[in-house]
PDB file of N, CA and C in Angstrom:
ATOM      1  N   UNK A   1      32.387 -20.591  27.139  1.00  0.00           N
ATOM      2  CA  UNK A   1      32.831 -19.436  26.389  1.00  0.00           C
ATOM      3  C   UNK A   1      32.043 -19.282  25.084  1.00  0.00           C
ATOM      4  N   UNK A   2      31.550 -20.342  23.994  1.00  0.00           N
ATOM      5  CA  UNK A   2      31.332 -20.101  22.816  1.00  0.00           C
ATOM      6  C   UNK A   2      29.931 -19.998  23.490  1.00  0.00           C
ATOM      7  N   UNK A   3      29.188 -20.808  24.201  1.00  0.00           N
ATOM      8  CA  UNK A   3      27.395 -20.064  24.407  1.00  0.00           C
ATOM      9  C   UNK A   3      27.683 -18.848  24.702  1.00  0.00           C
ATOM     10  N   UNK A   4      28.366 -18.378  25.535  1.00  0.00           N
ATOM     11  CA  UNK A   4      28.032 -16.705  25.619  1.00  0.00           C
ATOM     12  C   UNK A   4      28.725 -16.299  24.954  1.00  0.00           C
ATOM     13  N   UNK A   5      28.916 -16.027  23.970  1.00  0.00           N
ATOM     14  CA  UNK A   5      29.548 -15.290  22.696  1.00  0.00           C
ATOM     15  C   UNK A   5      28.392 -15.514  21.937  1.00  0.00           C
ATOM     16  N   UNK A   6      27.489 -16.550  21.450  1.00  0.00           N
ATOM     17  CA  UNK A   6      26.104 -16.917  21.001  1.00  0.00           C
ATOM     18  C   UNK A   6      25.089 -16.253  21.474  1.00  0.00           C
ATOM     19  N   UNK A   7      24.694 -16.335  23.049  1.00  0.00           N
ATOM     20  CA  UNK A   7      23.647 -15.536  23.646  1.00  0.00           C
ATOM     21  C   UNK A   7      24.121 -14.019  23.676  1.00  0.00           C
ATOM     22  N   UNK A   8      25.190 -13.621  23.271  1.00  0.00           N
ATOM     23  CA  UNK A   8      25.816 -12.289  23.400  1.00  0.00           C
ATOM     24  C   UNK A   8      25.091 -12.295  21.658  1.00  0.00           C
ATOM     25  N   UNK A   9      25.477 -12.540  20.819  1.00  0.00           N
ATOM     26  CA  UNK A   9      25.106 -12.241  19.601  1.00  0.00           C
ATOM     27  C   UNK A   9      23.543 -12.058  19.200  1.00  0.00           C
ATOM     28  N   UNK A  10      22.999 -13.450  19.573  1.00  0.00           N
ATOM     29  CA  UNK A  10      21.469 -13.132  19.582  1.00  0.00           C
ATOM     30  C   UNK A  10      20.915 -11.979  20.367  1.00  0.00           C
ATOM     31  N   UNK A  11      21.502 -11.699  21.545  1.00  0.00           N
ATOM     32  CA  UNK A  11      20.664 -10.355  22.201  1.00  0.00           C
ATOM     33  C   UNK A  11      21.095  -9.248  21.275  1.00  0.00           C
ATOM     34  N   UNK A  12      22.466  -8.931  21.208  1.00  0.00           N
ATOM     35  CA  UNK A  12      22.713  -7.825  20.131  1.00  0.00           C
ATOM     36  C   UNK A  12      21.680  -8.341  18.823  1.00  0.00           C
ATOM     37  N   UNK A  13      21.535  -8.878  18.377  1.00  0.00           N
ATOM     38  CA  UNK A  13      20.777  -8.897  16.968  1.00  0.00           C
ATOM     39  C   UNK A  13      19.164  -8.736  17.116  1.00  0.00           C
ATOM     40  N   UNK A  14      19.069  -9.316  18.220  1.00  0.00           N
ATOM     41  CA  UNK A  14      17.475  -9.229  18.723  1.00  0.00           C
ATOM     42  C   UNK A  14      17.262  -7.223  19.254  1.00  0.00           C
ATOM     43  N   UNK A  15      17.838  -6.972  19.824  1.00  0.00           N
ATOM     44  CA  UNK A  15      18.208  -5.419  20.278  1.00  0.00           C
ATOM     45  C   UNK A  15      18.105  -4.556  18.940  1.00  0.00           C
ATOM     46  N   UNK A  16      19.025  -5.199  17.615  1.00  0.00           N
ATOM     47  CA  UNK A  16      19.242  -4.397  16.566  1.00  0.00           C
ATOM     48  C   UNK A  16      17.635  -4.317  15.710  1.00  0.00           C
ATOM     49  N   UNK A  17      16.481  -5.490  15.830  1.00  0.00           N
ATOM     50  CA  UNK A  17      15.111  -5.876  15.246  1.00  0.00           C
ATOM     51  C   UNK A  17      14.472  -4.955  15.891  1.00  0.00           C
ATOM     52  N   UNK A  18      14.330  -5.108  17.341  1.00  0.00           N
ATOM     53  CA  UNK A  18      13.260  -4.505  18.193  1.00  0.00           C
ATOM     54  C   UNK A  18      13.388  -2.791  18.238  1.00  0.00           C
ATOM     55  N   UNK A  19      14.668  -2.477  17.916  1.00  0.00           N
ATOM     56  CA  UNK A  19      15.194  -1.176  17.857  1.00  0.00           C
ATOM     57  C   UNK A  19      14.421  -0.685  16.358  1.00  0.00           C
ATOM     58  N   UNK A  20      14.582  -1.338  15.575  1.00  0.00           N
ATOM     59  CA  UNK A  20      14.350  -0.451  13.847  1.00  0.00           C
ATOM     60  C   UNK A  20      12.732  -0.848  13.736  1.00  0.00           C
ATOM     61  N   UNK A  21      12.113  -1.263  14.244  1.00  0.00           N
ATOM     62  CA  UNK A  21      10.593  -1.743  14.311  1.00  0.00           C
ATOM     63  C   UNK A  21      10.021  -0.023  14.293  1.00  0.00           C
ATOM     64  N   UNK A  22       8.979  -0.238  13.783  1.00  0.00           N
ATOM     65  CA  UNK A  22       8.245   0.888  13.897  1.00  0.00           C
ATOM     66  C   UNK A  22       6.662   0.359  13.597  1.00  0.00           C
ATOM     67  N   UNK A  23       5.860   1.426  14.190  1.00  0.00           N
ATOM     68  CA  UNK A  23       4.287   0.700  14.105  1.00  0.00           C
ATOM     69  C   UNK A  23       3.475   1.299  12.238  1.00  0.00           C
ATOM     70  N   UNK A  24       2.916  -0.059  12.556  1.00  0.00           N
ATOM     71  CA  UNK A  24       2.332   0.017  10.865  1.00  0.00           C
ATOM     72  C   UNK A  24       0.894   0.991  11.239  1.00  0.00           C
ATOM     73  N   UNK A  25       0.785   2.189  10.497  1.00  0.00           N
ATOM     74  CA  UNK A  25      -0.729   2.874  10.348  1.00  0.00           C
ATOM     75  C   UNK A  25      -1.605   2.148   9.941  1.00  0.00           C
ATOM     76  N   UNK A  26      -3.206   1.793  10.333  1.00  0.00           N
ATOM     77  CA  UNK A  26      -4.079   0.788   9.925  1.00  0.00           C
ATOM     78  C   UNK A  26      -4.308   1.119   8.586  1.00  0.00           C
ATOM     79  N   UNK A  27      -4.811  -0.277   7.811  1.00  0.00           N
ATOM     80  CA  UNK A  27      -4.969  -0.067   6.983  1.00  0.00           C
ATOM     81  C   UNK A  27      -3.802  -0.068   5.376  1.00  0.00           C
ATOM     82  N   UNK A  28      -2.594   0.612   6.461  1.00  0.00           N
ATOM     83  CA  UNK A  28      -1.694   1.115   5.351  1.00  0.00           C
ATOM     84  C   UNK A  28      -1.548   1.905   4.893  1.00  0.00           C
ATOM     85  N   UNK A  29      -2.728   2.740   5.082  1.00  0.00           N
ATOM     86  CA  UNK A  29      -3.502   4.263   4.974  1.00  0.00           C
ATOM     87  C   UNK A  29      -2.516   5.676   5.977  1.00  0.00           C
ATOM     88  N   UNK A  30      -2.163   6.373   5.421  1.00  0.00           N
ATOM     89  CA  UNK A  30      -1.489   7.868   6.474  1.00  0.00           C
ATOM     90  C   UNK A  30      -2.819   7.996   6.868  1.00  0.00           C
ATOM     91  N   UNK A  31      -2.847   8.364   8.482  1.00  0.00           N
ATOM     92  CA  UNK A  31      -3.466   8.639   9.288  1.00  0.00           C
ATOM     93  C   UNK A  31      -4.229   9.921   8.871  1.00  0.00           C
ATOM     94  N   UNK A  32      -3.949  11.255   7.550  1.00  0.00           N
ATOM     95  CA  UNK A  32      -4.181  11.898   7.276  1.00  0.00           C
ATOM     96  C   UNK A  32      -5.493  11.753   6.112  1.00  0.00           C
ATOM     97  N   UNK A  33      -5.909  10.507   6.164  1.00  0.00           N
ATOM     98  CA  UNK A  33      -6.877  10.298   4.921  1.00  0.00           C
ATOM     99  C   UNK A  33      -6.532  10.226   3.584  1.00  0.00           C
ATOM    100  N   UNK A  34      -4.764  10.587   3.357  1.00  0.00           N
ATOM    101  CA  UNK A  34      -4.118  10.461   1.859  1.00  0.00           C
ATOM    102  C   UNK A  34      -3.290   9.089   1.500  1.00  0.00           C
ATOM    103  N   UNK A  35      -3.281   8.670   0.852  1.00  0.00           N
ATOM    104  CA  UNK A  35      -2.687   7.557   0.434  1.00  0.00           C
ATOM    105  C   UNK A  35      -1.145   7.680   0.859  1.00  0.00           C
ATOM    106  N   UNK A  36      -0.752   8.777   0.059  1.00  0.00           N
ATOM    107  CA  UNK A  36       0.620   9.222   0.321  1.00  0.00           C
ATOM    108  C   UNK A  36       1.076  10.243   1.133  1.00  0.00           C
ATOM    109  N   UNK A  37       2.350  10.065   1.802  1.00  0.00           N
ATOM    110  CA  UNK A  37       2.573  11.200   2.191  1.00  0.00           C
ATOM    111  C   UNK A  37       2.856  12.238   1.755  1.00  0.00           C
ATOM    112  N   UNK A  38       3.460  13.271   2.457  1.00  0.00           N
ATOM    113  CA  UNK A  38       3.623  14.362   1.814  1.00  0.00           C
ATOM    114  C   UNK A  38       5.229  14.779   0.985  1.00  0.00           C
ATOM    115  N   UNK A  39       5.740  13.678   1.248  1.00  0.00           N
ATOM    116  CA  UNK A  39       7.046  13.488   0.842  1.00  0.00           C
ATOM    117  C   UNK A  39       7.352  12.862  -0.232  1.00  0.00           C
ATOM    118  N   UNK A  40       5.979  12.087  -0.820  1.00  0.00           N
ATOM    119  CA  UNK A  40       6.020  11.099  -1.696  1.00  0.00           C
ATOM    120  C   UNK A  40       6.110  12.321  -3.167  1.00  0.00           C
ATOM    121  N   UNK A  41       6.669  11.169  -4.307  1.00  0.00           N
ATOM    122  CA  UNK A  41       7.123  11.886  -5.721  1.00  0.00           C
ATOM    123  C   UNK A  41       6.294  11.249  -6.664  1.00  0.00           C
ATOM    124  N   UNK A  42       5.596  10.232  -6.373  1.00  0.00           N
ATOM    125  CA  UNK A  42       4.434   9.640  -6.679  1.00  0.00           C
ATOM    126  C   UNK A  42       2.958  10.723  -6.938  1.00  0.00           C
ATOM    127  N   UNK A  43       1.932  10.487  -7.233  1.00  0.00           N
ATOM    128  CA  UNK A  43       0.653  11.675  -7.623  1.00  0.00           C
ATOM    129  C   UNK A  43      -0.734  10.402  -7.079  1.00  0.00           C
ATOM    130  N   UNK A  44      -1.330  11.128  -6.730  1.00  0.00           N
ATOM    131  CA  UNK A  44      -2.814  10.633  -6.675  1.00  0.00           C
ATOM    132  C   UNK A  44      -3.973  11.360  -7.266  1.00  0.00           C
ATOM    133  N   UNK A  45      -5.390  11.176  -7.973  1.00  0.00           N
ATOM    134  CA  UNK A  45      -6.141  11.961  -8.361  1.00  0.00           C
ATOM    135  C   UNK A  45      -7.501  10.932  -7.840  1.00  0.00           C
ATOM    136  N   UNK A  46      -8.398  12.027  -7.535  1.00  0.00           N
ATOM    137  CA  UNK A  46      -9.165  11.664  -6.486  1.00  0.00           C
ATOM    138  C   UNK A  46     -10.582  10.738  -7.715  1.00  0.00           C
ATOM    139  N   UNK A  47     -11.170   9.968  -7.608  1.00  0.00           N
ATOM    140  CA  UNK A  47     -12.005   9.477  -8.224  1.00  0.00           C
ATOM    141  C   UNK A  47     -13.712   9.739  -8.012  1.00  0.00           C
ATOM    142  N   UNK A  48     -13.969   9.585  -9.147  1.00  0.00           N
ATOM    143  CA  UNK A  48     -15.713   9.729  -9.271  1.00  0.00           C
ATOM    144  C   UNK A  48     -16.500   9.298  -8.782  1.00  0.00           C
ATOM    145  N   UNK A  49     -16.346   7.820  -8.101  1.00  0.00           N
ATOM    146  CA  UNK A  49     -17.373   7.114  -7.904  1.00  0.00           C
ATOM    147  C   UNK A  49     -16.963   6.332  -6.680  1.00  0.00           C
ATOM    148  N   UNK A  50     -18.175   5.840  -5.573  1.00  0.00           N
ATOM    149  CA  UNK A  50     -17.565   5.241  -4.871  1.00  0.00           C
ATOM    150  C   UNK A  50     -18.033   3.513  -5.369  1.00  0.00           C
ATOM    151  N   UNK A  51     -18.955   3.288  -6.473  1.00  0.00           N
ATOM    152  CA  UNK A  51     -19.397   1.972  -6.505  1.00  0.00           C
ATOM    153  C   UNK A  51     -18.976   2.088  -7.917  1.00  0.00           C
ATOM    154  N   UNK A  52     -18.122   2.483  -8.938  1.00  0.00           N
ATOM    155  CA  UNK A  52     -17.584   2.053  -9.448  1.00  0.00           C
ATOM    156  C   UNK A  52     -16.720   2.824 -10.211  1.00  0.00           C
ATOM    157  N   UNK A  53     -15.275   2.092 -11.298  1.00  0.00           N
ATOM    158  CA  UNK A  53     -14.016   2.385 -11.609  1.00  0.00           C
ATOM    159  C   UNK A  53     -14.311   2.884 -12.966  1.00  0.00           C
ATOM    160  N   UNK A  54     -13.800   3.935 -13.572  1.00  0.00           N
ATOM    161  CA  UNK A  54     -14.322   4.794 -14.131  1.00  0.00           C
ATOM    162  C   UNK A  54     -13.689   3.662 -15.664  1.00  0.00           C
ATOM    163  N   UNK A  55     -14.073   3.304 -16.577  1.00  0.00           N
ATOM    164  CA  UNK A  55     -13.555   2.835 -18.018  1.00  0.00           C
ATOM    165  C   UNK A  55     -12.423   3.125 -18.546  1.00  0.00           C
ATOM    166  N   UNK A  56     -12.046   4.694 -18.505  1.00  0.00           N
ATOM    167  CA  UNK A  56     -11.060   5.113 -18.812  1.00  0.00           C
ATOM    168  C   UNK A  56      -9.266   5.007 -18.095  1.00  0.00           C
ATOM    169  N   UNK A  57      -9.469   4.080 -16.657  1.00  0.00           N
ATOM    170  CA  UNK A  57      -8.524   3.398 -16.660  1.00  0.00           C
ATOM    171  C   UNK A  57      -7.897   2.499 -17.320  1.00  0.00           C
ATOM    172  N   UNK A  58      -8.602   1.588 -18.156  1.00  0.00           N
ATOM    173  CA  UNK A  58      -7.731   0.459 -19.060  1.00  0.00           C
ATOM    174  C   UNK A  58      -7.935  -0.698 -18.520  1.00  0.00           C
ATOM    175  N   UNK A  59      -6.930  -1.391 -19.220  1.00  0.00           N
ATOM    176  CA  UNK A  59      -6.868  -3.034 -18.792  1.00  0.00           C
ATOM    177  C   UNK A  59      -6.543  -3.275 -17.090  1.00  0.00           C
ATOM    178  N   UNK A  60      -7.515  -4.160 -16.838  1.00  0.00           N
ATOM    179  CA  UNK A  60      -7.053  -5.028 -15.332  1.00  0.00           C
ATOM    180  C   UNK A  60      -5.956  -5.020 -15.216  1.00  0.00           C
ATOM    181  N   UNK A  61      -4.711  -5.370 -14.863  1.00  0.00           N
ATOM    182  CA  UNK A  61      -3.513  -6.070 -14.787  1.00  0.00           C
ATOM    183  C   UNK A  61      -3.383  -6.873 -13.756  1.00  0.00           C
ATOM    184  N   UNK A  62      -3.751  -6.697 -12.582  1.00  0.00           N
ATOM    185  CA  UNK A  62      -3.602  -7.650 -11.324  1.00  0.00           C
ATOM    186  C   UNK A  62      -4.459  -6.896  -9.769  1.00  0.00           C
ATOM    187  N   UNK A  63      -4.537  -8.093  -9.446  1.00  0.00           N
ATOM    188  CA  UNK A  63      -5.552  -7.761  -8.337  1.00  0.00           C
ATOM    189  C   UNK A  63      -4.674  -8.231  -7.030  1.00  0.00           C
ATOM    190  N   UNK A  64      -4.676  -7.329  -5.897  1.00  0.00           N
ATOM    191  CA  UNK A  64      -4.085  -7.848  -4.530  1.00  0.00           C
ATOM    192  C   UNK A  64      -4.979  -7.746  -3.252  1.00  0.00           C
ATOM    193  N   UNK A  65      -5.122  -8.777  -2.556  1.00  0.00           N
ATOM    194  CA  UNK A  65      -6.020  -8.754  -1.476  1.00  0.00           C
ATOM    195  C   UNK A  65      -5.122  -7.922  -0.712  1.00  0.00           C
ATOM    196  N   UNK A  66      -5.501  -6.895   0.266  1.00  0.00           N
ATOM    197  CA  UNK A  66      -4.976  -6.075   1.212  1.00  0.00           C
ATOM    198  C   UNK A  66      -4.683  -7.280   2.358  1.00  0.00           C
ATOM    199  N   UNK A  67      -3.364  -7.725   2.974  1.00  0.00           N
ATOM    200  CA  UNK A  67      -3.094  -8.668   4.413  1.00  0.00           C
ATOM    201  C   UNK A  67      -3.927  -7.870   5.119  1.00  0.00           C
ATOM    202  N   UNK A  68      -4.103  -8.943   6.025  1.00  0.00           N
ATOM    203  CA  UNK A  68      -4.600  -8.250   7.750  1.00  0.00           C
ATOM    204  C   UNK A  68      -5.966  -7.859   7.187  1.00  0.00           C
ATOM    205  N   UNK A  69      -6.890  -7.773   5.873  1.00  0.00           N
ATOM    206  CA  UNK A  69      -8.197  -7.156   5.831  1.00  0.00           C
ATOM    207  C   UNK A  69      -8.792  -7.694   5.016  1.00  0.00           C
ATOM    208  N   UNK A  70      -9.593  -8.730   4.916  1.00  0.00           N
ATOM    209  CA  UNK A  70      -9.677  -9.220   4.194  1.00  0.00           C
ATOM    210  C   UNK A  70     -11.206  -8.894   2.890  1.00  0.00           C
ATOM    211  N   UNK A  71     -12.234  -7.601   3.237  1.00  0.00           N
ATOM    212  CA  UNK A  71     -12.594  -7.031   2.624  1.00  0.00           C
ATOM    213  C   UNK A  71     -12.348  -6.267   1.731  1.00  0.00           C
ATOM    214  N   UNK A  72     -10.493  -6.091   1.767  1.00  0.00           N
ATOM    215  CA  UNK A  72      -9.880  -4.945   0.849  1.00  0.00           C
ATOM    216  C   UNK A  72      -9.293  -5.642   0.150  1.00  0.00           C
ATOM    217  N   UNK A  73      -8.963  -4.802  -1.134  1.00  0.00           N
ATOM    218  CA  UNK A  73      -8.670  -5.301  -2.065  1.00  0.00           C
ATOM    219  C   UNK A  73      -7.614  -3.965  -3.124  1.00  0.00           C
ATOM    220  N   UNK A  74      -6.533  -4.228  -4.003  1.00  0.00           N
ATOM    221  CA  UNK A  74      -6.150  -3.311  -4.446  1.00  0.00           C
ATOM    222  C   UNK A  74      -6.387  -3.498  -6.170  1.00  0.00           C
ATOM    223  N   UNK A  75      -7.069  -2.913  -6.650  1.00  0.00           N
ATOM    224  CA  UNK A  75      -7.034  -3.765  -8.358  1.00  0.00           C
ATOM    225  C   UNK A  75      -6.083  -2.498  -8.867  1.00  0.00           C
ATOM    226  N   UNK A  76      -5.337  -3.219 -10.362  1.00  0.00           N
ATOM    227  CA  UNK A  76      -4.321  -2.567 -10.822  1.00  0.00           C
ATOM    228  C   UNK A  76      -4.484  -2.568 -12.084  1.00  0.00           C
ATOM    229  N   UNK A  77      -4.631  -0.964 -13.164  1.00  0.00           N
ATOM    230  CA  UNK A  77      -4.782  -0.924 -13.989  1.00  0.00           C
ATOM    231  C   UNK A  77      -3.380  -0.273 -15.168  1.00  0.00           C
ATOM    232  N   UNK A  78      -3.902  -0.933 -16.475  1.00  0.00           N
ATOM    233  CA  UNK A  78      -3.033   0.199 -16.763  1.00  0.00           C
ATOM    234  C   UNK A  78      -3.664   0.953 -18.156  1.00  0.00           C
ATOM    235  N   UNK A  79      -3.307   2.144 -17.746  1.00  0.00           N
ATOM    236  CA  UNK A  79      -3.969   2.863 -18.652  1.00  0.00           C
ATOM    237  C   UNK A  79      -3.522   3.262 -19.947  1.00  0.00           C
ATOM    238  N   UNK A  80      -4.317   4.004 -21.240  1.00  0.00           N
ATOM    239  CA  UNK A  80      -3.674   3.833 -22.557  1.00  0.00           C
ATOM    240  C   UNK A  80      -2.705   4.324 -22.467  1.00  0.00           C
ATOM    241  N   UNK A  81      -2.062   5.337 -21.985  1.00  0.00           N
ATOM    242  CA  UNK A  81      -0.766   6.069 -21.718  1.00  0.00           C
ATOM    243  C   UNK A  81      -0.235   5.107 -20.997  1.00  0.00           C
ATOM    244  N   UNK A  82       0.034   4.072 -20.762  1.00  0.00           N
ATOM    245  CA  UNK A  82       0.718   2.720 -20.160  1.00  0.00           C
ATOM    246  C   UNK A  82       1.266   3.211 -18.509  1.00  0.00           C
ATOM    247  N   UNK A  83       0.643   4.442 -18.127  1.00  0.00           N
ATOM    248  CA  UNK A  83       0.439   4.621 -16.370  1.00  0.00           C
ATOM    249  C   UNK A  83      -0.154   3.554 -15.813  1.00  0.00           C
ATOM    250  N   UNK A  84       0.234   3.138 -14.551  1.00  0.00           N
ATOM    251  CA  UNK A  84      -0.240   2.493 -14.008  1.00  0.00           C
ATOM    252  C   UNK A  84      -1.327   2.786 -12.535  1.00  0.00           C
ATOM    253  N   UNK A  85      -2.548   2.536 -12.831  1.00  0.00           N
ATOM    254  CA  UNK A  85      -3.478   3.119 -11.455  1.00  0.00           C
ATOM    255  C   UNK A  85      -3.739   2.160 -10.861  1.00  0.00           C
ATOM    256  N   UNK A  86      -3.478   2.485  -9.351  1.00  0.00           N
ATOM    257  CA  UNK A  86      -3.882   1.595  -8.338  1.00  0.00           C
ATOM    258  C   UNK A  86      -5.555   1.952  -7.752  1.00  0.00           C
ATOM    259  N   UNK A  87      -6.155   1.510  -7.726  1.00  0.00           N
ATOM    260  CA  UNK A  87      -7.502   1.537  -6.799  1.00  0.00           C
ATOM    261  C   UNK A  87      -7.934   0.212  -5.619  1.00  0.00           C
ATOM    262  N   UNK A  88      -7.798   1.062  -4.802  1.00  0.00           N
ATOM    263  CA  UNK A  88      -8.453   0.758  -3.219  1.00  0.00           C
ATOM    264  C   UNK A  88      -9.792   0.301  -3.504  1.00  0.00           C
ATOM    265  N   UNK A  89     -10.091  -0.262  -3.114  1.00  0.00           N
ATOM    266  CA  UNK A  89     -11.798  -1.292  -3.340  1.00  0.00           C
ATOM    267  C   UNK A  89     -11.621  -1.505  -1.911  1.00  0.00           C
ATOM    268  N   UNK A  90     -12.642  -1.521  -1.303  1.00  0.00           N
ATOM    269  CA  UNK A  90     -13.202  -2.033   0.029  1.00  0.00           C
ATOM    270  C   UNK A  90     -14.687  -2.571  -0.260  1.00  0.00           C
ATOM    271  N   UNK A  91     -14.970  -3.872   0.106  1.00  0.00           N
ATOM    272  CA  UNK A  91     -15.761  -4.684  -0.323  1.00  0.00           C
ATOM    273  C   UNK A  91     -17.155  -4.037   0.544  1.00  0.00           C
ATOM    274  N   UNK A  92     -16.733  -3.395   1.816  1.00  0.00           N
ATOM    275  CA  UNK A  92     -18.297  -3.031   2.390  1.00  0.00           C
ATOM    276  C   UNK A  92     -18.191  -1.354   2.286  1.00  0.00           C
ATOM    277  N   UNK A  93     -17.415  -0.579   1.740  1.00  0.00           N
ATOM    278  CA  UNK A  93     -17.268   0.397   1.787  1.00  0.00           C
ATOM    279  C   UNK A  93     -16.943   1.354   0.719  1.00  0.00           C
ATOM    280  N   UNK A  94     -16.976   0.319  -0.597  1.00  0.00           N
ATOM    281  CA  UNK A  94     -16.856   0.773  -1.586  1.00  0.00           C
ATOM    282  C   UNK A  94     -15.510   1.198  -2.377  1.00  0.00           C
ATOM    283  N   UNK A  95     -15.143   1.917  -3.185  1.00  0.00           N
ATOM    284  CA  UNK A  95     -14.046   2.502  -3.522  1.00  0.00           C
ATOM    285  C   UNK A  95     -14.167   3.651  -2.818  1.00  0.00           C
ATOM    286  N   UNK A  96     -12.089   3.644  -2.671  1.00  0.00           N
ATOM    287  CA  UNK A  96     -11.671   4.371  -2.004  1.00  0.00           C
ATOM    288  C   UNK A  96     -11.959   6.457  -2.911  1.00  0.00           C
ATOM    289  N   UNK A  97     -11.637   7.474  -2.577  1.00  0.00           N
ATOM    290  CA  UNK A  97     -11.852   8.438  -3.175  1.00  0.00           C
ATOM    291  C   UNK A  97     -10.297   8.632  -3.776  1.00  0.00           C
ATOM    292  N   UNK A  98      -9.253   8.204  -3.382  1.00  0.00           N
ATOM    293  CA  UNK A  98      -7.942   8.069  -4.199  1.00  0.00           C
ATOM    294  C   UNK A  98      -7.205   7.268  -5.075  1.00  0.00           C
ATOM    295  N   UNK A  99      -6.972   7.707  -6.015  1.00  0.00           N
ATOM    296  CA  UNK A  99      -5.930   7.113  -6.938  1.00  0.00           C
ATOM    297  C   UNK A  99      -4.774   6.897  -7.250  1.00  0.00           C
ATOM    298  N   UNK A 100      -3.713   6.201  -6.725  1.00  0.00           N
ATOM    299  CA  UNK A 100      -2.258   5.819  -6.919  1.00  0.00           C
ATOM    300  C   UNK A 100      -1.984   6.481  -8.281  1.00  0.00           C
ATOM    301  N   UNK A 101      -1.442   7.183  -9.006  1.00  0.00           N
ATOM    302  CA  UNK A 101      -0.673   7.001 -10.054  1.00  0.00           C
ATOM    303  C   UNK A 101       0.722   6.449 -10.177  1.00  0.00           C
ATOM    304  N   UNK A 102       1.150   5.749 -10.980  1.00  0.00           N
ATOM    305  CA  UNK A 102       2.795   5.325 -11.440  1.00  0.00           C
ATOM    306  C   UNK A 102       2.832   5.909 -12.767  1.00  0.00           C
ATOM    307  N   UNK A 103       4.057   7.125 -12.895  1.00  0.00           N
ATOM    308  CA  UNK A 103       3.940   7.015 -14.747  1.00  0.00           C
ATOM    309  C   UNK A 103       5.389   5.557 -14.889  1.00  0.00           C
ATOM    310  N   UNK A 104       4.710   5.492 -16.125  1.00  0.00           N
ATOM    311  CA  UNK A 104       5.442   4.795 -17.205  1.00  0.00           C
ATOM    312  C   UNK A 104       6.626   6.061 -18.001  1.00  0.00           C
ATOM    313  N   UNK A 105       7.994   5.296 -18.216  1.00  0.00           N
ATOM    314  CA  UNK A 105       8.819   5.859 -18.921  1.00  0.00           C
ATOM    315  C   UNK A 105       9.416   5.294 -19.623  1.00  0.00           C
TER     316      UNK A 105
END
C-alpha cells in the first residue's frame, strides 16, 4: 500500500515537471533577433560598434559567461545616471548590436 501511494506521487510530480517544461530559444536570444520581447517593460538601444563598448557606459560592474556557450559573455555596466547596461560580447562575433537597459530608481 505505502509503495504505491509513493510511485503514485512521483508519477504525479514527475507529470506536473514534464508538463510546465518549455523549450529554451538558442542562445537565450527571441528568435526575432531582439533581446526582448515584445511584452517586455524593460528598453534596449542598439549600439555603435561591433569591436568595441562605447566609454560612455561607465564602470564594469560584473561579467557573466553565457551557460551552454562558452564564447559568450555578458559584461555589466553601470552608467553615470546609475542605469544599468547589459552588453552581449561574443568572443568570435563580436558585440552584439543590442543593449539591455535597467533604470535605476
Amino acid at each position: 500500500m505505502a509503495r504505491s501511494t509513493v510511485m503514485l506521487g512521483v508519477v504525479l510530480a514527475l507529470s506536473l515537471v514534464l508538463s510546465s517544461c518549455r523549450p529554451v530559444e538558442e542562445g537565450g536570444v527571441a528568435q526575432t533577433g531582439s533581446l526582448l520581447g515584445a511584452e517586455s517593460v524593460l528598453k534596449t538601444e542598439s549600439i555603435a560598434f561591433k569591436d568595441a563598448i562605447p566609454r560612455n557606459y561607465g564602470r564594469l560592474v560584473g561579467v557573466l559567461q553565457s551557460p551552454g556557450v562558452s564564447s559568450r559573455a555578458i559584461l555589466w555596466f553601470e552608467r553615470p545616471d546609475s542605469t544599468i547596461a547589459a552588453v552581449w560580447v561574443d568572443y568570435v562575433n563580436g558585440v552584439h548590436d543590442e543593449v539591455l537597459l535597467i533604470p535605476r530608481k
